[in-house]
N, C-alpha and C. Protein backbone atom coordinates (compact mmCIF):
# COMPACT_ATOMS: atom_id res chain seq x y z
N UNK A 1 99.17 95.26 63.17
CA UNK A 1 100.12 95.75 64.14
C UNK A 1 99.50 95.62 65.53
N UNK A 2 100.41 94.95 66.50
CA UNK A 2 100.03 94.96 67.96
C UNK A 2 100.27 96.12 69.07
N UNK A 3 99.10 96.44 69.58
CA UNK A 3 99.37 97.93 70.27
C UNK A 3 99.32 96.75 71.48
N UNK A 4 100.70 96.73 72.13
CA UNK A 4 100.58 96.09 73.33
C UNK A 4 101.02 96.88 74.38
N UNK A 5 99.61 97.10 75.75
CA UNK A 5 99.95 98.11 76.49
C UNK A 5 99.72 96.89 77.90
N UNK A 6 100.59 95.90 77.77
CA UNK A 6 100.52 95.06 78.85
C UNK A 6 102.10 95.61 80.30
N UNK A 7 102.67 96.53 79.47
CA UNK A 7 103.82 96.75 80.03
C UNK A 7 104.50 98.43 79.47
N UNK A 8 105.34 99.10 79.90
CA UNK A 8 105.67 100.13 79.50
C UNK A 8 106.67 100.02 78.27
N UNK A 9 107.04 99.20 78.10
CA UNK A 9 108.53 98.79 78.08
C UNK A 9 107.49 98.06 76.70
N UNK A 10 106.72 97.66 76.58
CA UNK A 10 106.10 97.11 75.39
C UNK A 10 105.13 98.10 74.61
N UNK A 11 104.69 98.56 75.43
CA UNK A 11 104.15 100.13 74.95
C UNK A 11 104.82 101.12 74.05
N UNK A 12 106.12 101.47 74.81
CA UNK A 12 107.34 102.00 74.45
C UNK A 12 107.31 101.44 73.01
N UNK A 13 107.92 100.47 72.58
CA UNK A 13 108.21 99.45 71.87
C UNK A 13 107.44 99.57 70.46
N UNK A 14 106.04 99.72 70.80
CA UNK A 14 104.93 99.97 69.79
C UNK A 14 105.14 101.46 69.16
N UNK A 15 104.94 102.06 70.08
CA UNK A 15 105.28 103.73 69.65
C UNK A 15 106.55 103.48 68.91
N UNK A 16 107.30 103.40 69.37
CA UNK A 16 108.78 103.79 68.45
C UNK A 16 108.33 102.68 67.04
N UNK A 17 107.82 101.46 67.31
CA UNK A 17 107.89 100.67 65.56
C UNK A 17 106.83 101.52 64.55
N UNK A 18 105.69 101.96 65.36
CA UNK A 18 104.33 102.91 64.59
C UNK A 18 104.50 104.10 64.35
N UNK A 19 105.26 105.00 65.30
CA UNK A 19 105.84 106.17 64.45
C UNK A 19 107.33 105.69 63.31
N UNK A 20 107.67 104.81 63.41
CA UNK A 20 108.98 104.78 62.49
C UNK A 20 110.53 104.95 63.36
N UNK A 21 110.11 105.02 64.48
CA UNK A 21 111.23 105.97 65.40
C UNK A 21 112.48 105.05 65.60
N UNK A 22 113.63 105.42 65.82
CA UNK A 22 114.55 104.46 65.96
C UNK A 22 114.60 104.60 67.62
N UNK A 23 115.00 103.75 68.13
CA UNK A 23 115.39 103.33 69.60
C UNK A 23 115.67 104.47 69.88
N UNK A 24 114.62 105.16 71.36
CA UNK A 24 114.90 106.42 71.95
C UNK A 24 114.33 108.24 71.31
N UNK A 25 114.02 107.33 70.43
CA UNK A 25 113.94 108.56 69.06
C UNK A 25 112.49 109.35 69.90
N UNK A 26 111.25 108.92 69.99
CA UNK A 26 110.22 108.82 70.89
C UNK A 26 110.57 109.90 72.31
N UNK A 27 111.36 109.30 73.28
CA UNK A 27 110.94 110.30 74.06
C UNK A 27 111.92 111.68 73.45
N UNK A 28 113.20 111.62 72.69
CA UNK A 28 113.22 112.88 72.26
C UNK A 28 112.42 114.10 72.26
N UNK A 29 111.47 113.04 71.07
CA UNK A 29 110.73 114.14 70.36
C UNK A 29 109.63 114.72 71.16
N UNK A 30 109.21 113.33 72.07
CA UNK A 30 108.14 113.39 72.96
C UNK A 30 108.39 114.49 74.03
N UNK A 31 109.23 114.57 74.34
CA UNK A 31 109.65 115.61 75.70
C UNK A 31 110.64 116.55 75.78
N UNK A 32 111.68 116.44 74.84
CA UNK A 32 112.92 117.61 74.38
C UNK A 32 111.77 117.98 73.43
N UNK A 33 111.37 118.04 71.92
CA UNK A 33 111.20 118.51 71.28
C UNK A 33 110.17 119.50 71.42
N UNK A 34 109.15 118.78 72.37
CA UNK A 34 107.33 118.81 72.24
C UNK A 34 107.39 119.59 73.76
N UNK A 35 108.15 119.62 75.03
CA UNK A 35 108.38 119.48 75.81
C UNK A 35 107.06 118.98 76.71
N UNK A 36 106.89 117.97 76.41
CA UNK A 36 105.60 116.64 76.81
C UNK A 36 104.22 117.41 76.21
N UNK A 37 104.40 118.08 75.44
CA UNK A 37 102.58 118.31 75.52
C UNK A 37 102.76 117.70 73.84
N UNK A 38 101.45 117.06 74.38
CA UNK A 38 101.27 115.73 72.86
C UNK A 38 100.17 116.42 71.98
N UNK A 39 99.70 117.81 72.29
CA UNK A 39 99.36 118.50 71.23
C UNK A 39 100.43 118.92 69.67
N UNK A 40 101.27 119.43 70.24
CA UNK A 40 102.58 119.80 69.43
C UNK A 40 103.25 118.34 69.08
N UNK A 41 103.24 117.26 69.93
CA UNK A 41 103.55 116.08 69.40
C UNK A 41 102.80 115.69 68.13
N UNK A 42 101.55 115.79 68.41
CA UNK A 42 100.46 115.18 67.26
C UNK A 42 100.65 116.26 66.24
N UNK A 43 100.80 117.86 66.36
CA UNK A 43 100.60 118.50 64.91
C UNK A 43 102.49 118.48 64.77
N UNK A 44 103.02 118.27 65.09
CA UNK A 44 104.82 117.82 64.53
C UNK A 44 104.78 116.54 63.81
N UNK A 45 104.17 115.49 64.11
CA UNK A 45 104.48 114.15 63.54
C UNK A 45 102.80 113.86 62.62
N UNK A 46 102.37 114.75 62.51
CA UNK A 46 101.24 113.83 61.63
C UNK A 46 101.52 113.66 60.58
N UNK A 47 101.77 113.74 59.80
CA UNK A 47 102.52 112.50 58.67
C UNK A 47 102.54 111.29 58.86
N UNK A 48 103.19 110.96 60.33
CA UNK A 48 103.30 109.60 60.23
C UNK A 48 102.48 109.46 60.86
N UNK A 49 101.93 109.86 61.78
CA UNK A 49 100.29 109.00 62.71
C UNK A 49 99.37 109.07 61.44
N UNK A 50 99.04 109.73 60.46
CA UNK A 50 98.32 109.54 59.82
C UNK A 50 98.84 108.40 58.73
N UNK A 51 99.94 108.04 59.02
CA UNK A 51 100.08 106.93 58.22
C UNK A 51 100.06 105.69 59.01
N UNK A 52 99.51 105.41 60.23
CA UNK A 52 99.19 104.12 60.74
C UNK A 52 97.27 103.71 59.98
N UNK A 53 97.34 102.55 59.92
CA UNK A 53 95.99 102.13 59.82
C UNK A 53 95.40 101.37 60.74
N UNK A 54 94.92 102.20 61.40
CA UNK A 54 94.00 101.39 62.88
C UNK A 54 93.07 100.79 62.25
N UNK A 55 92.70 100.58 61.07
CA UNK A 55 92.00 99.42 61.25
C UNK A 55 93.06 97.47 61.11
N UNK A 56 93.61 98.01 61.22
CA UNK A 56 94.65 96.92 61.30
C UNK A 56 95.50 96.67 63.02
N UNK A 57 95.23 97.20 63.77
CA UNK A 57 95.37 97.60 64.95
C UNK A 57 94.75 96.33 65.55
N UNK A 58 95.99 95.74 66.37
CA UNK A 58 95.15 95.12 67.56
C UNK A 58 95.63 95.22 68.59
N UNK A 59 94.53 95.48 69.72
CA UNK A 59 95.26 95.92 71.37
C UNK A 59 95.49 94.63 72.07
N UNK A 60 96.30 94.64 72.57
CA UNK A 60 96.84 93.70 73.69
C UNK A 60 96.84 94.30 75.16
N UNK A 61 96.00 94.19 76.22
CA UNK A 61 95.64 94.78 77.67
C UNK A 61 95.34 93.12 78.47
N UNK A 62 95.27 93.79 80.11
CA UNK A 62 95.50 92.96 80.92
C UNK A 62 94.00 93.66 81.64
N UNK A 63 93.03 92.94 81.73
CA UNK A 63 91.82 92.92 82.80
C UNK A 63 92.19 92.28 83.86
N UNK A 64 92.21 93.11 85.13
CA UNK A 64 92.07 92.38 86.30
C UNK A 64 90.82 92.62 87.11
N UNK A 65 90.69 91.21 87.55
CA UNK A 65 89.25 91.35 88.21
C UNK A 65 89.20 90.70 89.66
N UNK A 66 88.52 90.42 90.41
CA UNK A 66 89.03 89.85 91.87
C UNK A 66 87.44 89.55 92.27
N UNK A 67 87.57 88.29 93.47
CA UNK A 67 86.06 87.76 93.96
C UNK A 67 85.76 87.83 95.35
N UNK A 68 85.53 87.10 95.97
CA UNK A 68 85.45 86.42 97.22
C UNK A 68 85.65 85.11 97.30
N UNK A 69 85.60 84.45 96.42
CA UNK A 69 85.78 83.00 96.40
C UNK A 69 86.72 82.62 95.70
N UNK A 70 88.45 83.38 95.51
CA UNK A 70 89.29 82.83 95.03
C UNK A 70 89.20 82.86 93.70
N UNK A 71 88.20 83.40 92.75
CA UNK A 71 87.96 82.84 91.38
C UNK A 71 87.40 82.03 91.07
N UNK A 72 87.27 81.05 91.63
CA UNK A 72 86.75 80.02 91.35
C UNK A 72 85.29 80.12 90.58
N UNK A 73 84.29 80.82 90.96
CA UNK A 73 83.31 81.18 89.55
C UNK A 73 83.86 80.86 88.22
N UNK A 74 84.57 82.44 88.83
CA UNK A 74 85.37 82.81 87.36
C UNK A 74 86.21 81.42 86.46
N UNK A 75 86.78 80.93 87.24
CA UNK A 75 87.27 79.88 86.16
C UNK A 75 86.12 78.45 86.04
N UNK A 76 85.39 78.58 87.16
CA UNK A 76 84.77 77.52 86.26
C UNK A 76 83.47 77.98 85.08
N UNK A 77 83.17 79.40 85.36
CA UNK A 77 82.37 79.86 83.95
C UNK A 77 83.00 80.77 82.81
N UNK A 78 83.91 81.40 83.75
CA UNK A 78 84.90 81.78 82.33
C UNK A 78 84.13 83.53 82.70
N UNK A 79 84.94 84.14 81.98
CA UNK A 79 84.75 85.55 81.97
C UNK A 79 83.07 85.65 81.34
N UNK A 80 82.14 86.23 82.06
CA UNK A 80 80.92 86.83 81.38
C UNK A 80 80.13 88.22 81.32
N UNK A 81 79.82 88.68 80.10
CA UNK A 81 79.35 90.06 80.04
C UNK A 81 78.06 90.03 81.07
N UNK A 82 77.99 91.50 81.49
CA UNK A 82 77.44 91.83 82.14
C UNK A 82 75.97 91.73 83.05
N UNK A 83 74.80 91.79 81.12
CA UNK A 83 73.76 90.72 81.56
C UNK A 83 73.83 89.12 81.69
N UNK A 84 75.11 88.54 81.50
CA UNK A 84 74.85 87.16 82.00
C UNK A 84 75.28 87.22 83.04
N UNK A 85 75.92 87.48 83.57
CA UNK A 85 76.19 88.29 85.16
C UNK A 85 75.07 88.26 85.80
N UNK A 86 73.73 88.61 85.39
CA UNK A 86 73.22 89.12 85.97
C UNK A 86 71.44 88.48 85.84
N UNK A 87 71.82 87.37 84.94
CA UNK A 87 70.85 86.72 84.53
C UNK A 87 70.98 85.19 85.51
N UNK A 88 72.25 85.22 85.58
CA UNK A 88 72.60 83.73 86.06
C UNK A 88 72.91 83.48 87.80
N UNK A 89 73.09 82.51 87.87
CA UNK A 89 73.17 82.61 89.47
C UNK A 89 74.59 82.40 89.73
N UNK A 90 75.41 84.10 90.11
CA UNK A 90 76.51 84.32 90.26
C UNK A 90 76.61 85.08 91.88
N UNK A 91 78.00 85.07 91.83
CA UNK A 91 78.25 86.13 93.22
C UNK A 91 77.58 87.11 93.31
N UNK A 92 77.98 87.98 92.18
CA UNK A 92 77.25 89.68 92.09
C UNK A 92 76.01 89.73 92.14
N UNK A 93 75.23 88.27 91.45
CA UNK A 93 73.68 88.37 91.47
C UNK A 93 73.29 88.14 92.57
N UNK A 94 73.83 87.06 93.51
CA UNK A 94 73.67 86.66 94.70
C UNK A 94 73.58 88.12 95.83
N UNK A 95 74.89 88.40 95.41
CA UNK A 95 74.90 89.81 96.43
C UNK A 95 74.10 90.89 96.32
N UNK A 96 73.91 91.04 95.18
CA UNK A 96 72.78 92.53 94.71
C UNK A 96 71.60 91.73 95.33
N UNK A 97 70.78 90.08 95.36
CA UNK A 97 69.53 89.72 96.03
C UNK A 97 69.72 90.13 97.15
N UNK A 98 70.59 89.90 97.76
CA UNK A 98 70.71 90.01 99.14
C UNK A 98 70.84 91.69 99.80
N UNK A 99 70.62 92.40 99.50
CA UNK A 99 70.15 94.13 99.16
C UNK A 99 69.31 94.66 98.38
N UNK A 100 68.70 93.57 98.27
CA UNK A 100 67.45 93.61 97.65
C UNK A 100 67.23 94.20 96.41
N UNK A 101 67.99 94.15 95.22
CA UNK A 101 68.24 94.26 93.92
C UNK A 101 67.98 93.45 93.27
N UNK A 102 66.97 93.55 92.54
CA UNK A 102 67.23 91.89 91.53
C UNK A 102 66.94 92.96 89.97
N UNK A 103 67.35 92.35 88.84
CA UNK A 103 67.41 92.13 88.00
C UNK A 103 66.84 91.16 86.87
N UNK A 104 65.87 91.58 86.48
CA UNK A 104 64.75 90.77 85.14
C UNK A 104 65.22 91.52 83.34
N UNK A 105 66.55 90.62 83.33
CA UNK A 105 67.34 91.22 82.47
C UNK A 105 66.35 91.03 80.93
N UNK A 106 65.86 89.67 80.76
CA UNK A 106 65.13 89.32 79.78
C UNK A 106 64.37 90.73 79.44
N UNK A 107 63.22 90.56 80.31
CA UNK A 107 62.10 91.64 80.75
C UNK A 107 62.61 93.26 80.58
N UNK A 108 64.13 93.93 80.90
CA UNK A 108 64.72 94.47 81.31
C UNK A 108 63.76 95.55 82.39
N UNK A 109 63.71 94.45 83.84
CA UNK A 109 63.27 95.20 84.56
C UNK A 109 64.49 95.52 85.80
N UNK A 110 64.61 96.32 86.48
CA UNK A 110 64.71 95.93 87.97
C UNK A 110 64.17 96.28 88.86
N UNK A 111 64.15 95.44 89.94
CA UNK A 111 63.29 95.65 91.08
C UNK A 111 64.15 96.35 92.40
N UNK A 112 63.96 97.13 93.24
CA UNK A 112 64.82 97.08 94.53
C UNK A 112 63.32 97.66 95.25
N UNK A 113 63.50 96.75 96.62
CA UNK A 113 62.54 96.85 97.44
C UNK A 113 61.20 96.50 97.14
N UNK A 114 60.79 95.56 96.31
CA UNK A 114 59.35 95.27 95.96
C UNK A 114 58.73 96.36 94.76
N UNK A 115 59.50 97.32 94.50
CA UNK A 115 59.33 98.15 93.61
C UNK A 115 60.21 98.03 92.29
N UNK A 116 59.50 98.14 90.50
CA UNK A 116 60.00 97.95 89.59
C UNK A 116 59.94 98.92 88.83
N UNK A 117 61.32 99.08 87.98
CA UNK A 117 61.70 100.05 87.21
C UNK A 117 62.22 99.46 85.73
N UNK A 118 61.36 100.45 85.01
CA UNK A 118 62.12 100.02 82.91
C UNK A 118 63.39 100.19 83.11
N UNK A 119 64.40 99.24 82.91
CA UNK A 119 65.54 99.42 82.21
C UNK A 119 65.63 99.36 80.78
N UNK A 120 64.90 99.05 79.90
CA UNK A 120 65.00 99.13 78.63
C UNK A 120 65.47 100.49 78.41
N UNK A 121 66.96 100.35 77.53
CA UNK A 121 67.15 101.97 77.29
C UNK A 121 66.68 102.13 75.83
N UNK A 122 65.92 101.46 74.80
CA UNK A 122 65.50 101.77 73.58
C UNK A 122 64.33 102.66 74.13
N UNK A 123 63.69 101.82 74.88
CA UNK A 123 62.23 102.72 75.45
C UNK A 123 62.24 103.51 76.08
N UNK A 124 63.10 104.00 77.12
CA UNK A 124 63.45 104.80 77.68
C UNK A 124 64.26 106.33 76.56
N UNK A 125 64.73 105.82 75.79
CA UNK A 125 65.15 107.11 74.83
C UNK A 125 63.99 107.88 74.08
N UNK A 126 63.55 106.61 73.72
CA UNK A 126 62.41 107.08 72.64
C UNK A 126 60.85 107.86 73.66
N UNK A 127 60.97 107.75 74.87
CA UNK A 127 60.26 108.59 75.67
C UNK A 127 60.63 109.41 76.31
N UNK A 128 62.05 109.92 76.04
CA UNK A 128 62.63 111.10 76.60
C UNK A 128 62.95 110.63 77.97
N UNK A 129 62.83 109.42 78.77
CA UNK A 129 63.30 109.65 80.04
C UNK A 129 64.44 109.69 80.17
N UNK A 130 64.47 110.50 81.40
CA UNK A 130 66.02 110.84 81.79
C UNK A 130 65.98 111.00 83.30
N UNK A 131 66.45 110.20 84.19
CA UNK A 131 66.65 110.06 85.53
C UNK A 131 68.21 109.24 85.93
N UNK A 132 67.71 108.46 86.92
CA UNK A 132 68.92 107.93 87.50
C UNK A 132 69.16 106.50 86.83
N UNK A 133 68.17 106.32 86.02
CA UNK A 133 68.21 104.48 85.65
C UNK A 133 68.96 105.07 84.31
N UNK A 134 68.44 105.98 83.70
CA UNK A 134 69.22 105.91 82.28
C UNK A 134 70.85 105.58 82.42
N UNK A 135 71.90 105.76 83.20
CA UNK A 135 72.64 105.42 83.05
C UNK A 135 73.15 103.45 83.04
N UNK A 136 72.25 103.36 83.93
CA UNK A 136 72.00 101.56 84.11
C UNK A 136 71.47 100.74 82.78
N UNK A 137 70.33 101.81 82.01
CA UNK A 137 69.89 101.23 81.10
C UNK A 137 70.87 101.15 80.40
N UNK A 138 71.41 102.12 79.66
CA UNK A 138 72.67 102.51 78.78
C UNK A 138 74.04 101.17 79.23
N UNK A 139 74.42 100.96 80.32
CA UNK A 139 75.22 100.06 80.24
C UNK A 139 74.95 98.54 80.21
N UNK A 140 73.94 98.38 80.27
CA UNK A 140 73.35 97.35 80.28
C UNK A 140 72.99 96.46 78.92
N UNK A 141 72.46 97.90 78.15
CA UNK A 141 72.45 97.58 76.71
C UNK A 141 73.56 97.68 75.71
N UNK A 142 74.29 99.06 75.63
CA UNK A 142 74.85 99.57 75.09
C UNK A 142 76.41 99.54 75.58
N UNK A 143 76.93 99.54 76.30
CA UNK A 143 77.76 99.89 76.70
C UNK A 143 79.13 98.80 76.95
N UNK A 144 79.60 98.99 75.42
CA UNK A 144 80.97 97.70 75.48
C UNK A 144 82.17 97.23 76.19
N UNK A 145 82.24 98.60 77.31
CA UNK A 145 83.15 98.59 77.35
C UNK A 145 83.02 97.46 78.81
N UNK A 146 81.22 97.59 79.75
CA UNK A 146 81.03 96.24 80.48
C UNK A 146 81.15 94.80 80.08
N UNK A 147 80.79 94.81 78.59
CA UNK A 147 80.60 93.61 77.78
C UNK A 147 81.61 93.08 77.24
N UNK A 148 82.75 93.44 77.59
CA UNK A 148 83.79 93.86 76.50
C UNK A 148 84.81 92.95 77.10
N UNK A 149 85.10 92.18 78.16
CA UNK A 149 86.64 91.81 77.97
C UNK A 149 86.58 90.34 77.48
N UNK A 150 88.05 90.13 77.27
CA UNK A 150 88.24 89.46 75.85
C UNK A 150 87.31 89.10 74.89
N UNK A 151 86.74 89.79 74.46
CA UNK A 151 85.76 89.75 73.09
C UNK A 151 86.67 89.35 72.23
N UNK A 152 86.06 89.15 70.74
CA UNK A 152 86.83 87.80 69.81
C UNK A 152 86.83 89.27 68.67
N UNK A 153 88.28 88.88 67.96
CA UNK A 153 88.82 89.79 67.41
C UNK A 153 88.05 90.42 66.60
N UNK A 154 86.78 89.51 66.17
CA UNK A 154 86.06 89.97 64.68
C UNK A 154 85.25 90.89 65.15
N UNK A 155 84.84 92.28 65.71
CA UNK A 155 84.10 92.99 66.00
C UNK A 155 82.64 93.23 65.45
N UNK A 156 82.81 92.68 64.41
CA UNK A 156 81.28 92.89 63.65
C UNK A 156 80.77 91.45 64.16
N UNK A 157 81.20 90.77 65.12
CA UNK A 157 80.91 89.47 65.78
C UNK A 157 79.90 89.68 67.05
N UNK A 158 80.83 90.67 67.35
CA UNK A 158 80.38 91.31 68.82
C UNK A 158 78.89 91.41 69.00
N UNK A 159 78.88 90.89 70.73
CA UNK A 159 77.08 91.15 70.63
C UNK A 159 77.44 90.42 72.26
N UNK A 160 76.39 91.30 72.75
CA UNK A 160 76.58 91.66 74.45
C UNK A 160 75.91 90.69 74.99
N UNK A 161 75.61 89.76 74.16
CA UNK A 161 74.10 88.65 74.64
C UNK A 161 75.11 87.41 74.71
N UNK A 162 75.90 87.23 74.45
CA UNK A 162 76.86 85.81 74.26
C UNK A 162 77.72 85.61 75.49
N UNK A 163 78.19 84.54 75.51
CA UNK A 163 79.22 84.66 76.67
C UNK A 163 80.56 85.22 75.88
N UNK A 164 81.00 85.68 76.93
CA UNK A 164 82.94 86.04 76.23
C UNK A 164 83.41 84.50 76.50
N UNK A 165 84.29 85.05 75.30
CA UNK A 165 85.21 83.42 75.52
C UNK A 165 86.43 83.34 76.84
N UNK A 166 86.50 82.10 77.09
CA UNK A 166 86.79 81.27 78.07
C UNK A 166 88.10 81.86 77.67
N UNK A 167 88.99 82.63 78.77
CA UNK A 167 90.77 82.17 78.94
C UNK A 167 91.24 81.35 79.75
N UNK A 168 90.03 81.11 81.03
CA UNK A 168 90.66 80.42 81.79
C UNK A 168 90.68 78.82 81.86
């Protein structure tokens, strides 16, 4: 089943086929019945939300992203996660050198100002640090949701080190 939230009107669309609802049936219940609070929505209808199987679920969304140069990167390398972003010689890498940021993604170091800091967040957990990089480390490594647009349906595929595939 396609959860397509590219539009309201397709959104809409999903809800009413995944709860079972006939045309309109949805905001009824959603806002006469529930009067909008989707607590009382969710314990009124679970029956049927518990009868969807998200693992059969696929989302349909719209990433927008914007440059300085028209796109043109972007379409001639195609959408890329975060450390290749940041490994390669791109805008963002360009611009973070030029403020004196660089990034030794391999290494997972970074530098700002002649001075270097662990980004490794395995090593960084396992020594208890906790400052201002842990959040950098964490997205850098961990964190799908930077790595994440159009990733390929097979999720157990997934892996933050690859390029995303090409839409454009």
């Amino acid at each position: 089943m396609n959860f397509d939230i590219t539009t309201p009107d397709k959104a809409y669309e999903f809800f009413n086929r995944a709860m079972m609802f006939d045309n309109g049936e949805w905001i009824d219940k959603v806002i006469l019945e529930c009067n909008g609070d989707i607590e009382v929505f969710i314990q009124n209808n679970i029956n049927q939300i518990a009868f969807i199987d998200i693992a059969t679920l696929k989302f349909t969304a719209f990433h927008l992203t914007t440059s300085s140069d028209g796109c043109s990167e972007i379409k001639k390398s195609g959408l890329m996660g975060l450390r290749d972003v940041l490994s390669s010689d791109t805008e963002l890498n360009r611009f973070l050198r030029d403020k004196e940021l660089i990034f030794n993604i391999p290494k997972n170091k970074l530098c700002f100002r002649d001075k270097e800091y662990d980004i490794d967040y395995t090593h960084r957990k396992q020594e208890g640090v906790k400052n201002f990089l842990e959040p950098i480390a964490h997205r850098l490594c961990y964190d799908p949701q930077v790595n994440g647009f159009f990733c390929c349906d097979d999720l157990s595929r997934y892996s933050t080190c690859t390029y995303i595939q090409k839409y454009l």
